[in-house]
N, C-alpha and C. Protein backbone atom coordinates (compact mmCIF):
# COMPACT_ATOMS: atom_id res chain seq x y z
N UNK A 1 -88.52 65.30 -58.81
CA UNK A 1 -88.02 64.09 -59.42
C UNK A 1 -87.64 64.33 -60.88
N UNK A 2 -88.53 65.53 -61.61
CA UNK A 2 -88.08 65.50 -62.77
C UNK A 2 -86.32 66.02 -63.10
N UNK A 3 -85.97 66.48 -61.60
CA UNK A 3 -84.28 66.96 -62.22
C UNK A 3 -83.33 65.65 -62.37
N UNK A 4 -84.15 64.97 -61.61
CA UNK A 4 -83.09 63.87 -61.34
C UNK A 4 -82.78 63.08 -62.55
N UNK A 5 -84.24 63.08 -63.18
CA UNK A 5 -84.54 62.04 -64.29
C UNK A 5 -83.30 62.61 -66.10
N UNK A 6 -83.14 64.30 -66.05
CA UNK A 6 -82.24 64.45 -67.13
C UNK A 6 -80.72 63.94 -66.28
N UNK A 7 -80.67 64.63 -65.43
CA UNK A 7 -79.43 64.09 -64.31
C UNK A 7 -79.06 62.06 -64.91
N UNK A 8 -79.75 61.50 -64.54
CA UNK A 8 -79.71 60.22 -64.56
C UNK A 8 -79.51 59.87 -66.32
N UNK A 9 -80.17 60.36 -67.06
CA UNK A 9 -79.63 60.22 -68.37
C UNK A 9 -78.59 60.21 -68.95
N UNK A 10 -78.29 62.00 -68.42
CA UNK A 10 -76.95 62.25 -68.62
C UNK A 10 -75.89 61.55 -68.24
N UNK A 11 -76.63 60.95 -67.24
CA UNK A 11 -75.08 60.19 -66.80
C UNK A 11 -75.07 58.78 -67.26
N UNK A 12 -76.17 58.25 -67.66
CA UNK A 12 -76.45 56.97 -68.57
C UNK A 12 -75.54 57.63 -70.20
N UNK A 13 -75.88 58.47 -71.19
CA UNK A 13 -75.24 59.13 -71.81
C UNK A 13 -73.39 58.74 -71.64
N UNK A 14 -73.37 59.82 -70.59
CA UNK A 14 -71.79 59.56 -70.41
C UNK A 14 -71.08 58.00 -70.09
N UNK A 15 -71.64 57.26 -69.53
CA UNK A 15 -70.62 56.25 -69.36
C UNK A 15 -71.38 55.36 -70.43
N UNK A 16 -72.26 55.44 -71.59
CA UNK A 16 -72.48 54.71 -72.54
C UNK A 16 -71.25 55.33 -73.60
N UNK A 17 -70.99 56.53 -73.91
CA UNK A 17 -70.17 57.36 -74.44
C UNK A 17 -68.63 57.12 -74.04
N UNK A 18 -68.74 56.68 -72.47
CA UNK A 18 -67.25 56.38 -72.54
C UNK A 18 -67.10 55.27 -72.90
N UNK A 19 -67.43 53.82 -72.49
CA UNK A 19 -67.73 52.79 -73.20
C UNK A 19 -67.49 52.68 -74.68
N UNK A 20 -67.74 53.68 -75.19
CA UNK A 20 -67.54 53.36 -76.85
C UNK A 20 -66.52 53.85 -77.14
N UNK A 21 -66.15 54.92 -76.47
CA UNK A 21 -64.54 55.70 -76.70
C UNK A 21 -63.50 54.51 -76.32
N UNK A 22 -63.53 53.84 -75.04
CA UNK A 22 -62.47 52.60 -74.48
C UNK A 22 -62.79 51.36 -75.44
N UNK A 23 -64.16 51.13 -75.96
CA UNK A 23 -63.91 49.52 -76.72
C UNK A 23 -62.88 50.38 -78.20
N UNK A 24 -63.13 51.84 -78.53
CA UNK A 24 -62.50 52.14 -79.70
C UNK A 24 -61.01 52.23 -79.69
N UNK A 25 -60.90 52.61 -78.23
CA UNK A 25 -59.50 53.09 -77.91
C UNK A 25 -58.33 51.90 -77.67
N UNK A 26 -58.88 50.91 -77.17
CA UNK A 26 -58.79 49.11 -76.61
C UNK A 26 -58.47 48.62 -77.82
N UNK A 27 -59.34 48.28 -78.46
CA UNK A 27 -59.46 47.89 -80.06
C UNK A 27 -58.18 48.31 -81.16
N UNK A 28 -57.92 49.93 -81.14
CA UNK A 28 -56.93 50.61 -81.82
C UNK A 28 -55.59 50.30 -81.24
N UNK A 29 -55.63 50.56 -79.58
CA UNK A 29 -53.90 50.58 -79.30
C UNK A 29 -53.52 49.56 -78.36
N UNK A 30 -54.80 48.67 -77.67
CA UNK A 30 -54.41 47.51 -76.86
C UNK A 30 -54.56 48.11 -75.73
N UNK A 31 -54.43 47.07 -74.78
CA UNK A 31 -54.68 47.17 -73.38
C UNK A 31 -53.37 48.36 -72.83
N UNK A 32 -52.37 47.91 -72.83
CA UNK A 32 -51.23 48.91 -72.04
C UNK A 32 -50.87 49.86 -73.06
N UNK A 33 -51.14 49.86 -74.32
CA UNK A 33 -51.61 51.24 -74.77
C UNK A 33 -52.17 52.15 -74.21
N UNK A 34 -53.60 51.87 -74.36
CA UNK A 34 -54.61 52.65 -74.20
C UNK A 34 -54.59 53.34 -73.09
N UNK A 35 -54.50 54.56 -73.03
CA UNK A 35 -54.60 55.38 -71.79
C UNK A 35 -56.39 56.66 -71.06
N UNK A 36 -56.43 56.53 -69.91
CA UNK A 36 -57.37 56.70 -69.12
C UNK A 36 -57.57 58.20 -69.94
N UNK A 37 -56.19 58.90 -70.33
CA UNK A 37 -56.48 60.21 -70.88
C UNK A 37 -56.62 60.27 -72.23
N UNK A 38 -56.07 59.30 -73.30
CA UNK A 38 -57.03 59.51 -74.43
C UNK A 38 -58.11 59.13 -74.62
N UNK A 39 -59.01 58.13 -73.83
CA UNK A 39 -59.96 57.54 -73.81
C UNK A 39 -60.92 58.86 -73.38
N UNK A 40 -60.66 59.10 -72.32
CA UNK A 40 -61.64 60.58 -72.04
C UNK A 40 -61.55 61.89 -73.26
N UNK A 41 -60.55 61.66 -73.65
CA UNK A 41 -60.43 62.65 -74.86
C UNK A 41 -61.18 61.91 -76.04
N UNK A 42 -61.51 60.84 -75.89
CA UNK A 42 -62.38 60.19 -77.30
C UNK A 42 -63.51 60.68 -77.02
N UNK A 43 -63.88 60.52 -75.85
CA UNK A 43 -65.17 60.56 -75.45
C UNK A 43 -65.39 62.07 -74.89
N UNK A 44 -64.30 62.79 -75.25
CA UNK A 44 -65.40 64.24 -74.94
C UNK A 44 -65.48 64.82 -73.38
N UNK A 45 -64.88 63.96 -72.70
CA UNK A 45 -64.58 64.54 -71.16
C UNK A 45 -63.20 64.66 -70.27
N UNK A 46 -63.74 65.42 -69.06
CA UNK A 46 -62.57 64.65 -68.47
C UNK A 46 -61.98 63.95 -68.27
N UNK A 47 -60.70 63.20 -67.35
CA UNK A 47 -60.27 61.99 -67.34
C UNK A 47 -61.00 61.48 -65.99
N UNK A 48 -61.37 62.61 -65.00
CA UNK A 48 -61.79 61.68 -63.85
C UNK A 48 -63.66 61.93 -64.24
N UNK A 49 -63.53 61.85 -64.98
CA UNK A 49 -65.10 61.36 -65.44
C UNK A 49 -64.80 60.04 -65.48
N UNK A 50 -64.18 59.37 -66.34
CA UNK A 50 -63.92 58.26 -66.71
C UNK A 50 -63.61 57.15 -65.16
N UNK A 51 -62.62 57.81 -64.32
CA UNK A 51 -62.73 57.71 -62.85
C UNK A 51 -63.56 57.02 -62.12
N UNK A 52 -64.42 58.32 -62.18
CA UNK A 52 -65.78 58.57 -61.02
C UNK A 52 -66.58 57.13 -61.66
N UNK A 53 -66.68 57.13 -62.77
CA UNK A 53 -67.44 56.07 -63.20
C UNK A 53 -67.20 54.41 -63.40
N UNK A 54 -65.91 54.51 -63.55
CA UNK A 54 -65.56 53.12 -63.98
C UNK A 54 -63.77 52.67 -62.82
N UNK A 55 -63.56 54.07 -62.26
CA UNK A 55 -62.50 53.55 -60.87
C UNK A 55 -61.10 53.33 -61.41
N UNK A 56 -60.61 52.78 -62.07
CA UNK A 56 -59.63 52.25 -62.96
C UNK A 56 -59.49 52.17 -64.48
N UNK A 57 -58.33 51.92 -65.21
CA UNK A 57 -58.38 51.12 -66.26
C UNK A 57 -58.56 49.57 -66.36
N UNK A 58 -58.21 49.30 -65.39
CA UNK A 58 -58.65 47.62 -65.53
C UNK A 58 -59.87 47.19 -65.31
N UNK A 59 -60.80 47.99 -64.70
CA UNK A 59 -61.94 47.99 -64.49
C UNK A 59 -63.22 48.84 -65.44
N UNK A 60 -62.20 49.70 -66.51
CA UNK A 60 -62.96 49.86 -67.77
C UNK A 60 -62.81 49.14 -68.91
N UNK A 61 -61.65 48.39 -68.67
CA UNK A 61 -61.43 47.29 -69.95
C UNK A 61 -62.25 46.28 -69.52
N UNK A 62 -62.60 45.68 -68.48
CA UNK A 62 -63.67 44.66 -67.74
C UNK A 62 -65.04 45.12 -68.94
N UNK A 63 -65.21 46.21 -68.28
CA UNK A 63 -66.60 46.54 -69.02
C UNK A 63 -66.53 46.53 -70.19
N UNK A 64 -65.58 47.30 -70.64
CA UNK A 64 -65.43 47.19 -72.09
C UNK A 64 -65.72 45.95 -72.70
N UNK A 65 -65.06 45.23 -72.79
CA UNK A 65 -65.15 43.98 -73.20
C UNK A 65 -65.39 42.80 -72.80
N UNK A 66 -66.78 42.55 -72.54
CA UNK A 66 -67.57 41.80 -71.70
C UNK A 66 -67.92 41.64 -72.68
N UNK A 67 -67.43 39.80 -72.60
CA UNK A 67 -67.84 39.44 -74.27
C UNK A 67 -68.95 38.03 -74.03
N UNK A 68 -69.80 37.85 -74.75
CA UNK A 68 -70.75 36.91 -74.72
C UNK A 68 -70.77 36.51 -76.02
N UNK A 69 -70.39 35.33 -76.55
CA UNK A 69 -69.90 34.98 -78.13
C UNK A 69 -70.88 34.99 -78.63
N UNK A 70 -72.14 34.28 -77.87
CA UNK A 70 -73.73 34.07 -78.36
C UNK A 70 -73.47 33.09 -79.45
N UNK A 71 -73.15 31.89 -78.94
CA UNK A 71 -72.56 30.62 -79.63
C UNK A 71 -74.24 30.11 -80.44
N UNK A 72 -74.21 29.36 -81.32
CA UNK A 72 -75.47 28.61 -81.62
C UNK A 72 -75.71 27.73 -80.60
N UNK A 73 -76.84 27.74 -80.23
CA UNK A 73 -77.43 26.11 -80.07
C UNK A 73 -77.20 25.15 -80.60
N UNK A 74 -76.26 24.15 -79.86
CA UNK A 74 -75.51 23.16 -81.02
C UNK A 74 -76.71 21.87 -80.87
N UNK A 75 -77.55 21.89 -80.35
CA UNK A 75 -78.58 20.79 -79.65
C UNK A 75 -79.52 21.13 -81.01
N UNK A 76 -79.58 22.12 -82.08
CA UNK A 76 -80.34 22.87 -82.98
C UNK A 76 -79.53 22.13 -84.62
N UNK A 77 -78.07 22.01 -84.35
CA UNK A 77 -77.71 22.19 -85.60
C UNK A 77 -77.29 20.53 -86.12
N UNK A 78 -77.06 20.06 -87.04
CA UNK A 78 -77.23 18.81 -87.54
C UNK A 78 -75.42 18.52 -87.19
N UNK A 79 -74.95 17.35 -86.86
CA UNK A 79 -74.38 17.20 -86.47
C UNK A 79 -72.76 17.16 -87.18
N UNK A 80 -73.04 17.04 -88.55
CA UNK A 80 -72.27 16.90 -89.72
C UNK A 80 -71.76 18.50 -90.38
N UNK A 81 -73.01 19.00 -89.24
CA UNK A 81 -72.87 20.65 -89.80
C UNK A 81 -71.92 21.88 -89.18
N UNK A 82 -71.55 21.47 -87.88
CA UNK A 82 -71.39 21.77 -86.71
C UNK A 82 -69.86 23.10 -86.70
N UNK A 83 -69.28 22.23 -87.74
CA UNK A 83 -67.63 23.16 -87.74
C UNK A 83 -67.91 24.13 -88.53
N UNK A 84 -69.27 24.24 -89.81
CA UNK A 84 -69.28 25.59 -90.55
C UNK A 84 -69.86 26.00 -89.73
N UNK A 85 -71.42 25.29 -89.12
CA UNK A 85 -71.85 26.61 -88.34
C UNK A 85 -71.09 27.71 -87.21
N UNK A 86 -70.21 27.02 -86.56
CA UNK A 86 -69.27 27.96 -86.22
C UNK A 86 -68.18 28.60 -86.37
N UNK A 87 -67.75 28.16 -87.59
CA UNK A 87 -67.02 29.30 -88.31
C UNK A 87 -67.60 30.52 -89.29
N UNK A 88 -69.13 30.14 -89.31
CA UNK A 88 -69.67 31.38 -90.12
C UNK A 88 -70.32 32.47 -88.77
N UNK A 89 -70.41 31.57 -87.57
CA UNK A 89 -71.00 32.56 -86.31
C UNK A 89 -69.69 33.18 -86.11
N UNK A 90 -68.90 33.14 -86.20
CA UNK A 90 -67.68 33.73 -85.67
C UNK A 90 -67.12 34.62 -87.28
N UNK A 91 -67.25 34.55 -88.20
CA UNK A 91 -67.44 35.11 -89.15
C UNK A 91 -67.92 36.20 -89.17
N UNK A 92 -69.04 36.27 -88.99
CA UNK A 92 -70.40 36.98 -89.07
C UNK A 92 -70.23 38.30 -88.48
N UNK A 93 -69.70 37.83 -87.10
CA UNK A 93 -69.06 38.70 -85.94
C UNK A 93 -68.22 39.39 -86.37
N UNK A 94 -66.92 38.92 -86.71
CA UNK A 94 -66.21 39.87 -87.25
C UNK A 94 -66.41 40.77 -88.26
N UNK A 95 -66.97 40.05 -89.04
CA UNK A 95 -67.02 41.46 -90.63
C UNK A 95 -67.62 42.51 -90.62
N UNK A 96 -68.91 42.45 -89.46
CA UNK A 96 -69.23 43.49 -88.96
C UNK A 96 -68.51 44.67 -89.13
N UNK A 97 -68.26 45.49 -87.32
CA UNK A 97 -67.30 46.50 -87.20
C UNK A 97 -66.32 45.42 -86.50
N UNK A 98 -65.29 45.23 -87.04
CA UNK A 98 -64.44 44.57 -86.09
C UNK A 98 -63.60 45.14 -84.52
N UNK A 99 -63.63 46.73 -84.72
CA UNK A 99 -63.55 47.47 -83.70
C UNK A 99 -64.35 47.44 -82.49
N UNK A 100 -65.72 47.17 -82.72
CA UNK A 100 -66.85 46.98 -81.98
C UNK A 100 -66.67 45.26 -81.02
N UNK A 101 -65.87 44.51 -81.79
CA UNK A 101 -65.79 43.32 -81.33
C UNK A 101 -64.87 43.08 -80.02
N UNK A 102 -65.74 42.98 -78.57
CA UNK A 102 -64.81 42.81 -77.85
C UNK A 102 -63.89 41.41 -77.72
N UNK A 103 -64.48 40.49 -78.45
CA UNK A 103 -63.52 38.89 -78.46
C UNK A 103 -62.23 39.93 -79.66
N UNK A 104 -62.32 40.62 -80.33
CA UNK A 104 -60.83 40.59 -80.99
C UNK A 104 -59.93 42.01 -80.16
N UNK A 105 -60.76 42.64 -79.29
CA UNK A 105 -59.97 43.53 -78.45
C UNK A 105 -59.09 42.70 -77.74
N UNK A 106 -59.73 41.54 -76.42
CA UNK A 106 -59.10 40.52 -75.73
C UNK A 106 -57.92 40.07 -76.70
N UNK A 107 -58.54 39.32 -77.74
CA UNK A 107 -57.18 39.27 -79.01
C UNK A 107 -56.08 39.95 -79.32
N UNK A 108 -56.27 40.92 -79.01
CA UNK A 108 -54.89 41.95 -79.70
C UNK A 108 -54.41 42.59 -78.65
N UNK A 109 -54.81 42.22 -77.06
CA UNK A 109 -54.26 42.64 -75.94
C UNK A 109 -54.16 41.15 -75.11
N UNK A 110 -54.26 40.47 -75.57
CA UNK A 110 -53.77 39.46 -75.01
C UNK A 110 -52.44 38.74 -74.82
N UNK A 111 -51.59 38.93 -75.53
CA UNK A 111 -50.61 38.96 -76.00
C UNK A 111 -49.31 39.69 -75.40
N UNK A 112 -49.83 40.95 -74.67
CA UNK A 112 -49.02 41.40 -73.83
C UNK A 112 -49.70 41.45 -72.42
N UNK A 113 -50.42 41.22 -71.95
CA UNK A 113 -51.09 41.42 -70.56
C UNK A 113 -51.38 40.34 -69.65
N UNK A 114 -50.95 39.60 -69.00
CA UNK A 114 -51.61 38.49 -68.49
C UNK A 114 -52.98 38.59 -68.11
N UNK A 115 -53.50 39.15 -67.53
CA UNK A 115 -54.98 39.92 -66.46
C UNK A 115 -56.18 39.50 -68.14
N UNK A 116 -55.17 39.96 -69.15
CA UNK A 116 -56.49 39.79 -70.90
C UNK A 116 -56.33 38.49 -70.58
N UNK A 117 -55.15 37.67 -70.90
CA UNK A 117 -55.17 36.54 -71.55
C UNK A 117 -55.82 35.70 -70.48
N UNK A 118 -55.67 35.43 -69.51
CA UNK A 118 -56.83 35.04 -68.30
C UNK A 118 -58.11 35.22 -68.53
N UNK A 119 -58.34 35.85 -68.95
CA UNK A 119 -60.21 36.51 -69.39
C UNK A 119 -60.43 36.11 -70.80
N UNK A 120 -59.33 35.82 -71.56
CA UNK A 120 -59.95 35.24 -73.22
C UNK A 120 -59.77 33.64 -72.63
N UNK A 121 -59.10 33.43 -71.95
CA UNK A 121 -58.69 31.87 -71.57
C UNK A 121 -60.11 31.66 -70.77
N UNK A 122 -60.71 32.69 -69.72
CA UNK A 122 -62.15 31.97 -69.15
C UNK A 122 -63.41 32.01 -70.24
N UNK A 123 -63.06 32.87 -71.27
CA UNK A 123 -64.46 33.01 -72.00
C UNK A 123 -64.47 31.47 -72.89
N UNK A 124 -63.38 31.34 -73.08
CA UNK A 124 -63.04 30.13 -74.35
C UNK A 124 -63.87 28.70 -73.53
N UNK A 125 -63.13 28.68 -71.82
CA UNK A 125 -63.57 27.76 -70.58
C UNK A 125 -65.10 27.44 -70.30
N UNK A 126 -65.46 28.75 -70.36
CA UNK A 126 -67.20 28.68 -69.90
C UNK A 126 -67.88 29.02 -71.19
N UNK A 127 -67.20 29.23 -72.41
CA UNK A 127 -68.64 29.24 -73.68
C UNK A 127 -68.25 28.48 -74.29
N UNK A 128 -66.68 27.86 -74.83
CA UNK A 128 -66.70 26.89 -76.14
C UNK A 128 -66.69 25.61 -75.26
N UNK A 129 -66.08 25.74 -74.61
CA UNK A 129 -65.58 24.06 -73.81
C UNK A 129 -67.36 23.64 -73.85
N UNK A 130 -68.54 23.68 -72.94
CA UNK A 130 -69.59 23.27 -73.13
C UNK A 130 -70.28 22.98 -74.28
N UNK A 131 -70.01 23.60 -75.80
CA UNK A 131 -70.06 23.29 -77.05
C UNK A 131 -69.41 22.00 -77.00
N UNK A 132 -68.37 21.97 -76.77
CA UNK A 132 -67.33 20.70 -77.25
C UNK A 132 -68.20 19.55 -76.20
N UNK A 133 -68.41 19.99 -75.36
CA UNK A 133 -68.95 18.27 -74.19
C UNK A 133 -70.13 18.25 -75.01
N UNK A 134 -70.97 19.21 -75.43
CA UNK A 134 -72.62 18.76 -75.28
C UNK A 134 -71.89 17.66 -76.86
N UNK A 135 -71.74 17.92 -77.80
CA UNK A 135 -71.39 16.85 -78.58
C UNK A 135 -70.58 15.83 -79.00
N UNK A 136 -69.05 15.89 -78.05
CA UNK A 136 -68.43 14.80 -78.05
C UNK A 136 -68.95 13.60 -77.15
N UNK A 137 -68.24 12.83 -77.35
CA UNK A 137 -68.94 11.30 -77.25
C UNK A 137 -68.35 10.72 -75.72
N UNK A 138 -66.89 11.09 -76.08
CA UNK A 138 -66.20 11.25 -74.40
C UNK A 138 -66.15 12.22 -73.78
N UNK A 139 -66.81 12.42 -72.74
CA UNK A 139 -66.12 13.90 -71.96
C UNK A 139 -65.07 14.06 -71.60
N UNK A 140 -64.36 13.05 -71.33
CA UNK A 140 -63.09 13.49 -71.21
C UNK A 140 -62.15 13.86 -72.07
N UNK A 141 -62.59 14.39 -73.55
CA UNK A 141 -62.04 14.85 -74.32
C UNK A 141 -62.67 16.25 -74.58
N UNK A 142 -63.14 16.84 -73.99
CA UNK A 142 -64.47 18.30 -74.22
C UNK A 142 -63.40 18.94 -73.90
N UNK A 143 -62.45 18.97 -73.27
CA UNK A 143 -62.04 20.27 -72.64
C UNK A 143 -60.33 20.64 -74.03
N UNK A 144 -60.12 19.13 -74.48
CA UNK A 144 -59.18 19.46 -75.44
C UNK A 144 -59.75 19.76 -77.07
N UNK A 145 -60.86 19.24 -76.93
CA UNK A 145 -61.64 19.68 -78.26
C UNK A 145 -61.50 21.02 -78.20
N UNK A 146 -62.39 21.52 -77.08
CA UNK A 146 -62.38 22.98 -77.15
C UNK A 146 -61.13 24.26 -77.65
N UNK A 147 -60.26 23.28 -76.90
CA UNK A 147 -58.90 23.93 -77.12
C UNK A 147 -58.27 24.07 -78.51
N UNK A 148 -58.60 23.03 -78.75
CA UNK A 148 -58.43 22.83 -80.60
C UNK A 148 -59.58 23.77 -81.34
N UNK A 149 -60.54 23.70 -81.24
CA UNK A 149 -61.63 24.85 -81.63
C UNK A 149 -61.03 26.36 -81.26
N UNK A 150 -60.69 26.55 -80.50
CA UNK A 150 -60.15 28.13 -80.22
C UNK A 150 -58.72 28.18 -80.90
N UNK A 151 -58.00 27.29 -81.22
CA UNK A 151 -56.77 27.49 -82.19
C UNK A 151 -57.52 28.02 -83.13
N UNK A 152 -58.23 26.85 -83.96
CA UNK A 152 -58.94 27.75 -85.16
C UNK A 152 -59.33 29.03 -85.14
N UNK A 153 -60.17 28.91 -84.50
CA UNK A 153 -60.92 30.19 -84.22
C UNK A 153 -60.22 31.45 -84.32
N UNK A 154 -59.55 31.44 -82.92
CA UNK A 154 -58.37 32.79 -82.37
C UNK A 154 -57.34 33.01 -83.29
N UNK A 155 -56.86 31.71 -84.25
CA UNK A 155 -55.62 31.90 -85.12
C UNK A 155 -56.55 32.49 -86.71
N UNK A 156 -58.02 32.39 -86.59
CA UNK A 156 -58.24 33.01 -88.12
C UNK A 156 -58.56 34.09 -87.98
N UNK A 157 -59.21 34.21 -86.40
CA UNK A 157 -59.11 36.09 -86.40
C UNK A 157 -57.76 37.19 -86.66
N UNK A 158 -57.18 36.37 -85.61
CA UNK A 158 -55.59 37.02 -85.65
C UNK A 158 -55.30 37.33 -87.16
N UNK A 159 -55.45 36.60 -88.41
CA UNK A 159 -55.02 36.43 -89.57
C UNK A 159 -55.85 37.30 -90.01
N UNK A 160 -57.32 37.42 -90.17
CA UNK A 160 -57.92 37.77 -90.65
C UNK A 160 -58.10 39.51 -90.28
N UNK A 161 -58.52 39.43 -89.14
CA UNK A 161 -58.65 40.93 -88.66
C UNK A 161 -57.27 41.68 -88.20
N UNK A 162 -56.73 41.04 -87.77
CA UNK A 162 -55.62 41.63 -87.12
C UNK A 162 -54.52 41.65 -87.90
N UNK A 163 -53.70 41.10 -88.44
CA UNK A 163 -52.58 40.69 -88.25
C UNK A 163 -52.84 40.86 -90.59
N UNK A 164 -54.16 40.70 -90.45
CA UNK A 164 -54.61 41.67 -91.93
C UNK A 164 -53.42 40.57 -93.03
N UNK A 165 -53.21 38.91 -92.95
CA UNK A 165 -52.32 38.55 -93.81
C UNK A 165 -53.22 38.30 -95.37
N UNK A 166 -52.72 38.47 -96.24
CA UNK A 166 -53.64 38.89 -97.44
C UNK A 166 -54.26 37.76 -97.90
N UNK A 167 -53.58 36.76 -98.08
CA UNK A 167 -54.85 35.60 -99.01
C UNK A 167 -55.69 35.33 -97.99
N UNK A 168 -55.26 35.39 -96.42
CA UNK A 168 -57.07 34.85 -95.72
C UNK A 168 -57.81 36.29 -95.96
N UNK A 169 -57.52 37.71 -95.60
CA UNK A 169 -58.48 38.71 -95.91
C UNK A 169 -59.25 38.75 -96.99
N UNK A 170 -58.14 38.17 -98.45
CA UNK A 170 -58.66 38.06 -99.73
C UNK A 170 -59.58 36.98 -100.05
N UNK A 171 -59.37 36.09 -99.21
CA UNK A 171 -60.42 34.55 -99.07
C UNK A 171 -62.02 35.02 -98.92
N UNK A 172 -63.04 34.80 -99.66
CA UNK A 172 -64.21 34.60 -99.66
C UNK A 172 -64.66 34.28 -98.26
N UNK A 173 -65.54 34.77 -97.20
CA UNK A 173 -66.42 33.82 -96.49
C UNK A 173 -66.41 32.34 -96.78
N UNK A 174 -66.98 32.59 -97.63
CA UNK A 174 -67.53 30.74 -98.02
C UNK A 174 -66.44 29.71 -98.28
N UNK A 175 -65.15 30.31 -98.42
CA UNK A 175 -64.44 29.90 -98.63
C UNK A 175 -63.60 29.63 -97.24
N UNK A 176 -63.28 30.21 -96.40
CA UNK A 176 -63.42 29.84 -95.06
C UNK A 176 -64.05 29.29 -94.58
N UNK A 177 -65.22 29.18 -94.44
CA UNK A 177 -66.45 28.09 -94.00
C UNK A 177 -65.75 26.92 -94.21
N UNK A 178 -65.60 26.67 -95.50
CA UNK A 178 -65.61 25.38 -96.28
C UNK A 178 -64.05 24.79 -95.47
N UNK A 179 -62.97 25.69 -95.51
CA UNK A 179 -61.53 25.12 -95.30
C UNK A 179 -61.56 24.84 -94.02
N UNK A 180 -61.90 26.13 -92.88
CA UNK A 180 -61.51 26.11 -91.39
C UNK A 180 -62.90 25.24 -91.18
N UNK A 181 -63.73 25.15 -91.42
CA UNK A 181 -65.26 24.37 -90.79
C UNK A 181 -64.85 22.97 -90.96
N UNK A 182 -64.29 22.34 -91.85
CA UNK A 182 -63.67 20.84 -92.09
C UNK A 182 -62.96 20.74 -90.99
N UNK A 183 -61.92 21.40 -90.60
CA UNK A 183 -60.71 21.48 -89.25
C UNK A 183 -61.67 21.45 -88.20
N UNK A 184 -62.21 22.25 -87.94
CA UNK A 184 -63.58 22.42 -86.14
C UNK A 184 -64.04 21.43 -86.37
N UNK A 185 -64.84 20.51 -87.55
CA UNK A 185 -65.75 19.80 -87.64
C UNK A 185 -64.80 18.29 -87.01
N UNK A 186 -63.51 18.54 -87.96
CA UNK A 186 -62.48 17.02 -87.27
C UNK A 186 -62.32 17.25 -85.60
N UNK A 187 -62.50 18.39 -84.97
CA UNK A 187 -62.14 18.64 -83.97
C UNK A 187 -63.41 18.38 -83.23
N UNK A 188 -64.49 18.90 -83.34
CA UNK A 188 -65.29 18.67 -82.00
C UNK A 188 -65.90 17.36 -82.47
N UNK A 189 -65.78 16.70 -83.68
CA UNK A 189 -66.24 15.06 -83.88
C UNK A 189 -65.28 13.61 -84.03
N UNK A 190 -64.54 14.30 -85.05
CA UNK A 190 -63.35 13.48 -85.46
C UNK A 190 -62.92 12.77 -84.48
N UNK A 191 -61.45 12.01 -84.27
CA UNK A 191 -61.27 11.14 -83.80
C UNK A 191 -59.95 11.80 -83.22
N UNK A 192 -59.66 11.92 -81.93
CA UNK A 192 -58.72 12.50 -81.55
C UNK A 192 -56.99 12.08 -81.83
């Protein structure tokens, strides 16, 4: 049993290794960029390593970017507070490594791929839309709140990380908070 156990590492190793080569490779050149053979060349192997393990490219961009926003508990945050706290969680995220971020990979391959934009369109469906019901007043407005929340959102990444336009890059945090958190805040409370 003990061969099996470096065996099994190694191969935990490798497809953690490819994983980081495709969110880098995803991230840098986009979805129909990115190819099965520089990705294995990031990562140091073959291409049907990459294969054997993950079957496809559409099925390593899946993995790749399996994104979980890890929204706040809005049942936690004061109600008046609601549009900074999620423009500084989504903040936060980015300034990080923004490369590392699979919500701005979906972002910058969304745009040309339908198969992305379907998958940033379900993450927005099943994590922000439930933000927007648990605190609007009508539900039958949760699902356009939300929609309005991901303009913000998706249009300050685009600006910010991507698309690199200079006075939002040059803009302070706090200073975003303050401008885009007023906009989310009219949106998931305000008056439609």
């Amino acid at each position: 049993m003990t061969d099996t156990q470096p065996a099994a590492r190694r191969s935990d190793a490798t497809r953690a290794g490819i994983l980081r080569a495709a969110r880098a490779r995803f991230a840098a050149d986009g979805y129909q960029r990115a190819t099965i053979r520089a990705i294995a060349a990031d990562a140091g192997i073959d291409p049907s390593m990459v294969m054997r393990y993950y079957g496809n490219k559409a099925q390593l961009f899946a993995a790749a970017v399996d994104v979980d926003l890890r929204l706040p508990d809005v049942a936690r945050i004061p109600r008046d507070r609601l549009g900074e706290t999620l423009v500084t969680h989504f903040i936060q995220r980015w300034e990080g490594d923004p490369t590392d971020d699979a919500l701005l990979t979906l972002l910058r391959s969304a745009a040309t791929d339908a198969s992305v934009a379907e998958r940033l369109r379900g993450i927005f469906r099943e994590q922000v839309a439930p933000v927007a019901l648990a605190v609007t007043d009508d539900p039958a407005e949760a699902a356009l709140r939300a929609g309005l929340v991901a303009t913000s959102m998706l249009g300050l990444a685009l600006c910010r990380q991507i698309l690199m336009l200079p006075p939002i890059v040059a803009a302070a945090p706090s200073v975003l908070v303050t401008q885009v958190g007023a906009t989310v805040q009219r949106y998931l409370t305000g008056p439609l």
